[in-house]
C-alpha atoms as a PDB file:
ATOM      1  CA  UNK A   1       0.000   0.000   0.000  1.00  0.00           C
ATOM      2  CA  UNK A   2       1.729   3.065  -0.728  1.00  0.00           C
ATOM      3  CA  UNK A   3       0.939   6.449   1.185  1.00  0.00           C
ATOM      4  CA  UNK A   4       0.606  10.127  -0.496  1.00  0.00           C
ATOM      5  CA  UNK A   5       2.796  12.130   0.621  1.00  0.00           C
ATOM      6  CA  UNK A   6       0.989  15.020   0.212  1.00  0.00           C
ATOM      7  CA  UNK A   7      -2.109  13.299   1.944  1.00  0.00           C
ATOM      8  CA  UNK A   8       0.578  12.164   4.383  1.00  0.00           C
ATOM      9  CA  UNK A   9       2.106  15.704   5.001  1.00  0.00           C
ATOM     10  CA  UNK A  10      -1.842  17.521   5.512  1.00  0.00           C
ATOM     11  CA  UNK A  11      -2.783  14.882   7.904  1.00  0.00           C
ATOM     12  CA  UNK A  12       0.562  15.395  10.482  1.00  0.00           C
ATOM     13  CA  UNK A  13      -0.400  19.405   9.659  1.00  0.00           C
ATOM     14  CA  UNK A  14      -3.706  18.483  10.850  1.00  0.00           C
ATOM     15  CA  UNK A  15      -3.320  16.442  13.588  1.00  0.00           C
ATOM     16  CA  UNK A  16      -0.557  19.121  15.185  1.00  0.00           C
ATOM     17  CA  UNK A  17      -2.819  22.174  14.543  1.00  0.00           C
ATOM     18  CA  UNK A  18      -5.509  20.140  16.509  1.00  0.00           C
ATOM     19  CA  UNK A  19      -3.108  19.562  18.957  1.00  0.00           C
ATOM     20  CA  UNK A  20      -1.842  22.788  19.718  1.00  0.00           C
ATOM     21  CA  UNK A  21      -5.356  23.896  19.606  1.00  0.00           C
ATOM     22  CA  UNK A  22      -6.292  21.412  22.105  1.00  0.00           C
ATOM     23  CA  UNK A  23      -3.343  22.058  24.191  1.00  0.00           C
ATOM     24  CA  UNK A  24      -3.755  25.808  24.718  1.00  0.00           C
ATOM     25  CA  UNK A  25      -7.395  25.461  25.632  1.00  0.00           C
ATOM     26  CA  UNK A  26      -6.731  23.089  28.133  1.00  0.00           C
ATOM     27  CA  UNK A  27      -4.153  25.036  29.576  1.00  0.00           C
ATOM     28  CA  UNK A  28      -5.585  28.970  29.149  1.00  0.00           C
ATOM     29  CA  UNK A  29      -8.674  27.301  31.079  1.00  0.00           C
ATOM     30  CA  UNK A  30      -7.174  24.961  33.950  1.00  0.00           C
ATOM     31  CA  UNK A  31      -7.312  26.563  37.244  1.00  0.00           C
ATOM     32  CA  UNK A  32      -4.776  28.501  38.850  1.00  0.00           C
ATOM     33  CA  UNK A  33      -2.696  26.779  41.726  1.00  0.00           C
ATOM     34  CA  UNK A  34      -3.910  28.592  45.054  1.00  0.00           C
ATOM     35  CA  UNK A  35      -1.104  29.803  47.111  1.00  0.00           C
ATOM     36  CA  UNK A  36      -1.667  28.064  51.026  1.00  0.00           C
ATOM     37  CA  UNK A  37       0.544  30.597  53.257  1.00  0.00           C
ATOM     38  CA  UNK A  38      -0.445  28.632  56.280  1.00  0.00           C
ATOM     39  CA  UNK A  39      -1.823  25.376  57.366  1.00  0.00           C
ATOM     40  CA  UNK A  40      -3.619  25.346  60.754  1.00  0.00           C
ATOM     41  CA  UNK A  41      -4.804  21.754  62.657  1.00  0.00           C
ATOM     42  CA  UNK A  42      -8.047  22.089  63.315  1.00  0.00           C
ATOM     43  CA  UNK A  43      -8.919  21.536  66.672  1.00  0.00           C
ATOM     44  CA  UNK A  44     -11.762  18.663  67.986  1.00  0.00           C
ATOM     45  CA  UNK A  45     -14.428  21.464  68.870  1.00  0.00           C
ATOM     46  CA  UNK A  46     -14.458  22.913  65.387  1.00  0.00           C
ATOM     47  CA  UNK A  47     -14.803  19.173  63.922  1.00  0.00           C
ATOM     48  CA  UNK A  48     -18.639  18.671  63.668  1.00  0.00           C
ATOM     49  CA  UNK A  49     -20.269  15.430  61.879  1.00  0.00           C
ATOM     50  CA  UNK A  50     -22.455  15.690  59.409  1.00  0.00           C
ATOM     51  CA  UNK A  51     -25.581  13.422  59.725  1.00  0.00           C
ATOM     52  CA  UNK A  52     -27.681  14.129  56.917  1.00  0.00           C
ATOM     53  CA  UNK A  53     -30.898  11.032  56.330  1.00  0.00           C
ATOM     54  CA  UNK A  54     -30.022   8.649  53.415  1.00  0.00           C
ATOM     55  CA  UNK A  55     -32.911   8.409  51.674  1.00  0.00           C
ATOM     56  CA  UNK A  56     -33.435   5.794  48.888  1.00  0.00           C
ATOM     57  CA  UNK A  57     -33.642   7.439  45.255  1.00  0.00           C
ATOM     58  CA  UNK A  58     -36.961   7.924  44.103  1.00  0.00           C
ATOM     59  CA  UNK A  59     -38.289   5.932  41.496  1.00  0.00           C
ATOM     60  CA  UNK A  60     -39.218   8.099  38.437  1.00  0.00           C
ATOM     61  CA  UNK A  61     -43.087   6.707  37.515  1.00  0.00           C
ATOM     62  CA  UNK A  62     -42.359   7.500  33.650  1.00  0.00           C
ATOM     63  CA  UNK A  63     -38.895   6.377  33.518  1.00  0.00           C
ATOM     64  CA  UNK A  64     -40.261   2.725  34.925  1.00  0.00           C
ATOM     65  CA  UNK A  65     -42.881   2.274  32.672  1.00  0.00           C
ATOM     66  CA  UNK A  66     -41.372   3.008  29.359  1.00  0.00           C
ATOM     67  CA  UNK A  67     -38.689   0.455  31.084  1.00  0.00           C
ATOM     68  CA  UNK A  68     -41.018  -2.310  32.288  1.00  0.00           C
ATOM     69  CA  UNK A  69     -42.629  -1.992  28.507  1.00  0.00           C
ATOM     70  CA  UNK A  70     -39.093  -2.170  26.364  1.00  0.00           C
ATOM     71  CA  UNK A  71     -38.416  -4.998  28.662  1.00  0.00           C
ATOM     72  CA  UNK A  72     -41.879  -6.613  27.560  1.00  0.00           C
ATOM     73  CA  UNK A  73     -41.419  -5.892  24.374  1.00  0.00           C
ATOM     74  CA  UNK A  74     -37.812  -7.217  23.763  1.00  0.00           C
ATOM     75  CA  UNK A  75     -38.856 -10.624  25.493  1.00  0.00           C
ATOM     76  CA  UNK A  76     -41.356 -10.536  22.949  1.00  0.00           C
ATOM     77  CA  UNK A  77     -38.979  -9.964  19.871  1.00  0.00           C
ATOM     78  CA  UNK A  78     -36.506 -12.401  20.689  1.00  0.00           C
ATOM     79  CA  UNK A  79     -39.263 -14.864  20.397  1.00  0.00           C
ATOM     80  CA  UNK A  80     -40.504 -13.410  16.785  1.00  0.00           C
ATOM     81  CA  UNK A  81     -37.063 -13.468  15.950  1.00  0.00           C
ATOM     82  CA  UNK A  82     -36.258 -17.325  17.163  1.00  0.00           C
ATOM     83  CA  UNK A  83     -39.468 -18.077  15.223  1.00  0.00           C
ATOM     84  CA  UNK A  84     -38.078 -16.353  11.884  1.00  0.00           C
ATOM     85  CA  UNK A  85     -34.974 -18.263  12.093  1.00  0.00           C
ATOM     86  CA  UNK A  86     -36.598 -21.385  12.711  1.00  0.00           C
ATOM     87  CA  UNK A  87     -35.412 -23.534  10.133  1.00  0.00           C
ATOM     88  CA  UNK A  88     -38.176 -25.685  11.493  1.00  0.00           C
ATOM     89  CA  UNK A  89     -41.223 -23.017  11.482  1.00  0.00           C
ATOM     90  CA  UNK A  90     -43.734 -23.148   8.813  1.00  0.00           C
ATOM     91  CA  UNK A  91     -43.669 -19.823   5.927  1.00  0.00           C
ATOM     92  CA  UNK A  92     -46.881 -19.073   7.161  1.00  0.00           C
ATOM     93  CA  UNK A  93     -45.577 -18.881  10.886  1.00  0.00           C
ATOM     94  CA  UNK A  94     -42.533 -16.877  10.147  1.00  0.00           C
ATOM     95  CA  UNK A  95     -44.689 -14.674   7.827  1.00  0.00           C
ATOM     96  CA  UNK A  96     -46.743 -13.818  11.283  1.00  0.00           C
ATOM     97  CA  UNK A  97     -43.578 -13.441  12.468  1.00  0.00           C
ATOM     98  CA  UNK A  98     -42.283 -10.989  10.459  1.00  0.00           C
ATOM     99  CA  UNK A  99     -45.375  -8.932  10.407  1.00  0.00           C
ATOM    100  CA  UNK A 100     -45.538  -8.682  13.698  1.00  0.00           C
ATOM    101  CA  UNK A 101     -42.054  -7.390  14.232  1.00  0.00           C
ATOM    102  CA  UNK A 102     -42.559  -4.393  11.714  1.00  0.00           C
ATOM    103  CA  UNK A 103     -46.055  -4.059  13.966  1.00  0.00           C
ATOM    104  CA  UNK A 104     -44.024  -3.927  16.960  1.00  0.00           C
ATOM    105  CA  UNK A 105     -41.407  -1.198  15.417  1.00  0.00           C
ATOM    106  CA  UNK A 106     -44.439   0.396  13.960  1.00  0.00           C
ATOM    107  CA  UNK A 107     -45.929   0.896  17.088  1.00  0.00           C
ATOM    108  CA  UNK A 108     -42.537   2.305  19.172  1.00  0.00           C
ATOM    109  CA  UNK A 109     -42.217   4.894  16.531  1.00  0.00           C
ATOM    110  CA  UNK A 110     -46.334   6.065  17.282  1.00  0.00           C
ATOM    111  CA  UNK A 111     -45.883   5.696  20.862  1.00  0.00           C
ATOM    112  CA  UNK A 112     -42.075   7.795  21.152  1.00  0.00           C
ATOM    113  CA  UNK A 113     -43.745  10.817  18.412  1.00  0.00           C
ATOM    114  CA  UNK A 114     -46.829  10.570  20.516  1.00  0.00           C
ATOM    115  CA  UNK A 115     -44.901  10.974  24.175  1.00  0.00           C
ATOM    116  CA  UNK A 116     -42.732  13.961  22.220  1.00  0.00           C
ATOM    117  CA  UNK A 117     -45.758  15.946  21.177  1.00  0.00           C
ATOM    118  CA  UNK A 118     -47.576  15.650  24.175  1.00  0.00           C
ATOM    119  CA  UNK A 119     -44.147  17.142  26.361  1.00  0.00           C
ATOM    120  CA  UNK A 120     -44.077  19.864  23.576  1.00  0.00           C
ATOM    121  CA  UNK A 121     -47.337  20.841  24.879  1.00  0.00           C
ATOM    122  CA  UNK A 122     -45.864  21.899  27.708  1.00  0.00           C
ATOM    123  CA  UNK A 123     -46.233  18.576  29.792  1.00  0.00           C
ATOM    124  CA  UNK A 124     -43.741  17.452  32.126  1.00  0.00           C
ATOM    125  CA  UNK A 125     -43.129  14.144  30.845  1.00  0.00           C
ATOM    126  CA  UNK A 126     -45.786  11.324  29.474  1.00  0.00           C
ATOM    127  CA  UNK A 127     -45.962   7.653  28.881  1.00  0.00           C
ATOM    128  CA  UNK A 128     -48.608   6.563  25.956  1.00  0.00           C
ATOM    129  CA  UNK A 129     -50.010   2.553  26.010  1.00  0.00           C
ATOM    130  CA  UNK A 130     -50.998   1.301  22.711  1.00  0.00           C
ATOM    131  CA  UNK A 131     -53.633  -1.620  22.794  1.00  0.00           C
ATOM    132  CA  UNK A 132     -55.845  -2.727  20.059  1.00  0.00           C
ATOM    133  CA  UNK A 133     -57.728  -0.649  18.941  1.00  0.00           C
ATOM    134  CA  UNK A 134     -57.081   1.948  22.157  1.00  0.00           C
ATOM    135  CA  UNK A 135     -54.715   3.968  24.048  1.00  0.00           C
ATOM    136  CA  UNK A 136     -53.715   5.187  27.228  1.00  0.00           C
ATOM    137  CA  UNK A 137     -51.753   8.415  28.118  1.00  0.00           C
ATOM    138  CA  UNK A 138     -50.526   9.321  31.277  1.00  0.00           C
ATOM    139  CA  UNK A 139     -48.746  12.774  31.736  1.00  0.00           C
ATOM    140  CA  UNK A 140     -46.878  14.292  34.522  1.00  0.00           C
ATOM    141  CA  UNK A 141     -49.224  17.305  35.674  1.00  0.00           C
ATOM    142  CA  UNK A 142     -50.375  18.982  38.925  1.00  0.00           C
ATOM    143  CA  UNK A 143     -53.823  18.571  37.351  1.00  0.00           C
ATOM    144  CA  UNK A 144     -55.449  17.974  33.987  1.00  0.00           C
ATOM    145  CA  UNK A 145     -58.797  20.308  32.307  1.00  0.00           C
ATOM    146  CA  UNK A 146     -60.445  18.997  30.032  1.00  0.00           C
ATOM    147  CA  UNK A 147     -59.059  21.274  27.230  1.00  0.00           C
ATOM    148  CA  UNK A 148     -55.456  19.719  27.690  1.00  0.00           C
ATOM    149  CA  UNK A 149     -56.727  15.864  28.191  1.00  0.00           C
ATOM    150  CA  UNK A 150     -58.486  16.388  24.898  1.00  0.00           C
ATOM    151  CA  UNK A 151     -55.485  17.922  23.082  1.00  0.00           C
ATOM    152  CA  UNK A 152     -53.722  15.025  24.412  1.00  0.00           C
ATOM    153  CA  UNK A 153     -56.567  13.027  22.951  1.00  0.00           C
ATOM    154  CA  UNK A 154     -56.014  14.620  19.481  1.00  0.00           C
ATOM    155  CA  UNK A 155     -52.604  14.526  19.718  1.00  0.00           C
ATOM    156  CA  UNK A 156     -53.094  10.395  19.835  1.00  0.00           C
ATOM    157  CA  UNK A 157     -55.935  10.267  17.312  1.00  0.00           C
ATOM    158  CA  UNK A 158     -53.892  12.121  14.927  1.00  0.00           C
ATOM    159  CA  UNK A 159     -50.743  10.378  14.620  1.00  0.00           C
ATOM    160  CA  UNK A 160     -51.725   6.753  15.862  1.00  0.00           C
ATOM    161  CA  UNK A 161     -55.209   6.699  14.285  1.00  0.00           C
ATOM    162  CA  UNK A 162     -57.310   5.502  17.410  1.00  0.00           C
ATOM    163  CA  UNK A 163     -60.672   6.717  18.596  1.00  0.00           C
ATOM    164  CA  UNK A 164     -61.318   9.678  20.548  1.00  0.00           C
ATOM    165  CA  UNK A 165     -64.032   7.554  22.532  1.00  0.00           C
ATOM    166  CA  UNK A 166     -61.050   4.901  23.048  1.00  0.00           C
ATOM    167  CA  UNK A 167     -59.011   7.670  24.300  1.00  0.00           C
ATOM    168  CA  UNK A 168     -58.312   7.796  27.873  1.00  0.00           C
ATOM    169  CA  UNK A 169     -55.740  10.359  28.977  1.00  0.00           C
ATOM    170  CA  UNK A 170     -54.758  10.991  32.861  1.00  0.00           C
ATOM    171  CA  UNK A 171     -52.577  12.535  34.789  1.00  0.00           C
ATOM    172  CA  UNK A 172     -49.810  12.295  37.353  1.00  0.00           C
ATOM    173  CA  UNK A 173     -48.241  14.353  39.807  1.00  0.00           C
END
């Protein structure tokens, strides 16, 4: 394999103009060294300990159930997928198969654009269940008027296609 000079020569240029670049940024911004004139021992009356409650991090209601469902629904792919690769499965079986793993993707795409529009309405977060036929969203609110549950509503009719009387939309502090 023979190497271009030329090519050869503007990549060294590069990589020590990057470099330098990198260099004098890191050093123009590190911290200056602070000057200690004097280092007193602290006595036992100024040492105080500091007892503050452990408390167990809370569990974000959202966060868990878009978890708990990509955890449902990847059990459920790795079976479509062991019945696709079946040599053993019948074409009409791994046709299901198929179909039902561009349902599945289908249906993550509705449910993430779906949980994006509704926080662009000014929610603080929300978690959309797609059934069939139906949907549930639940968004992170002090409270919920019937204006914003049926924006919500529309915002799930328009992009996933369901009923507004299959709707339901609540809230969560």
């Amino acid at each position: 394999m023979l190497i271009d000079k030329k090519m050869l020569t503007r990549f060294l240029l590069t990589v020590g103009l990057v470099g330098g670049i990198g260099y004098y940024a890191l050093s123009s911004f590190a911290p200056l060294p602070l000057s200690i004139s004097k280092i007193e021992p602290l006595q036992e009356q100024e040492v105080k300990p500091v007892l503050a409650p452990v408390t167990p991090p809370q569990r974000d209601f959202f966060v868990e159930h878009r978890l708990e469902r990509a955890r449902e629904r990847s059990e459920r792919i790795e079976l479509l997928r062991e019945i696709v690769s079946n040599l053993n499965s019948t074409v009409e079986a791994r046709g299901k198969a198929q179909m039902e793993l561009i349902s599945i993707s289908s249906l993550q795409e509705s449910e993430l654009q779906v949980e994006r529009l509704i926080v662009g309405k000014g929610f603080g977060d929300a978690v959309v269940f797609f059934g069939k036929g139906m949907a549930e969203a639940i968004v992170k609110a002090e409270s919920l008027t019937q204006v914003e549950a049926l924006g919500v509503a529309d915002v799930i009719r328009t992009v996933a296609g369901v009923r507004l009387q299959n709707i339901r939309v609540r809230f969560r502090k």
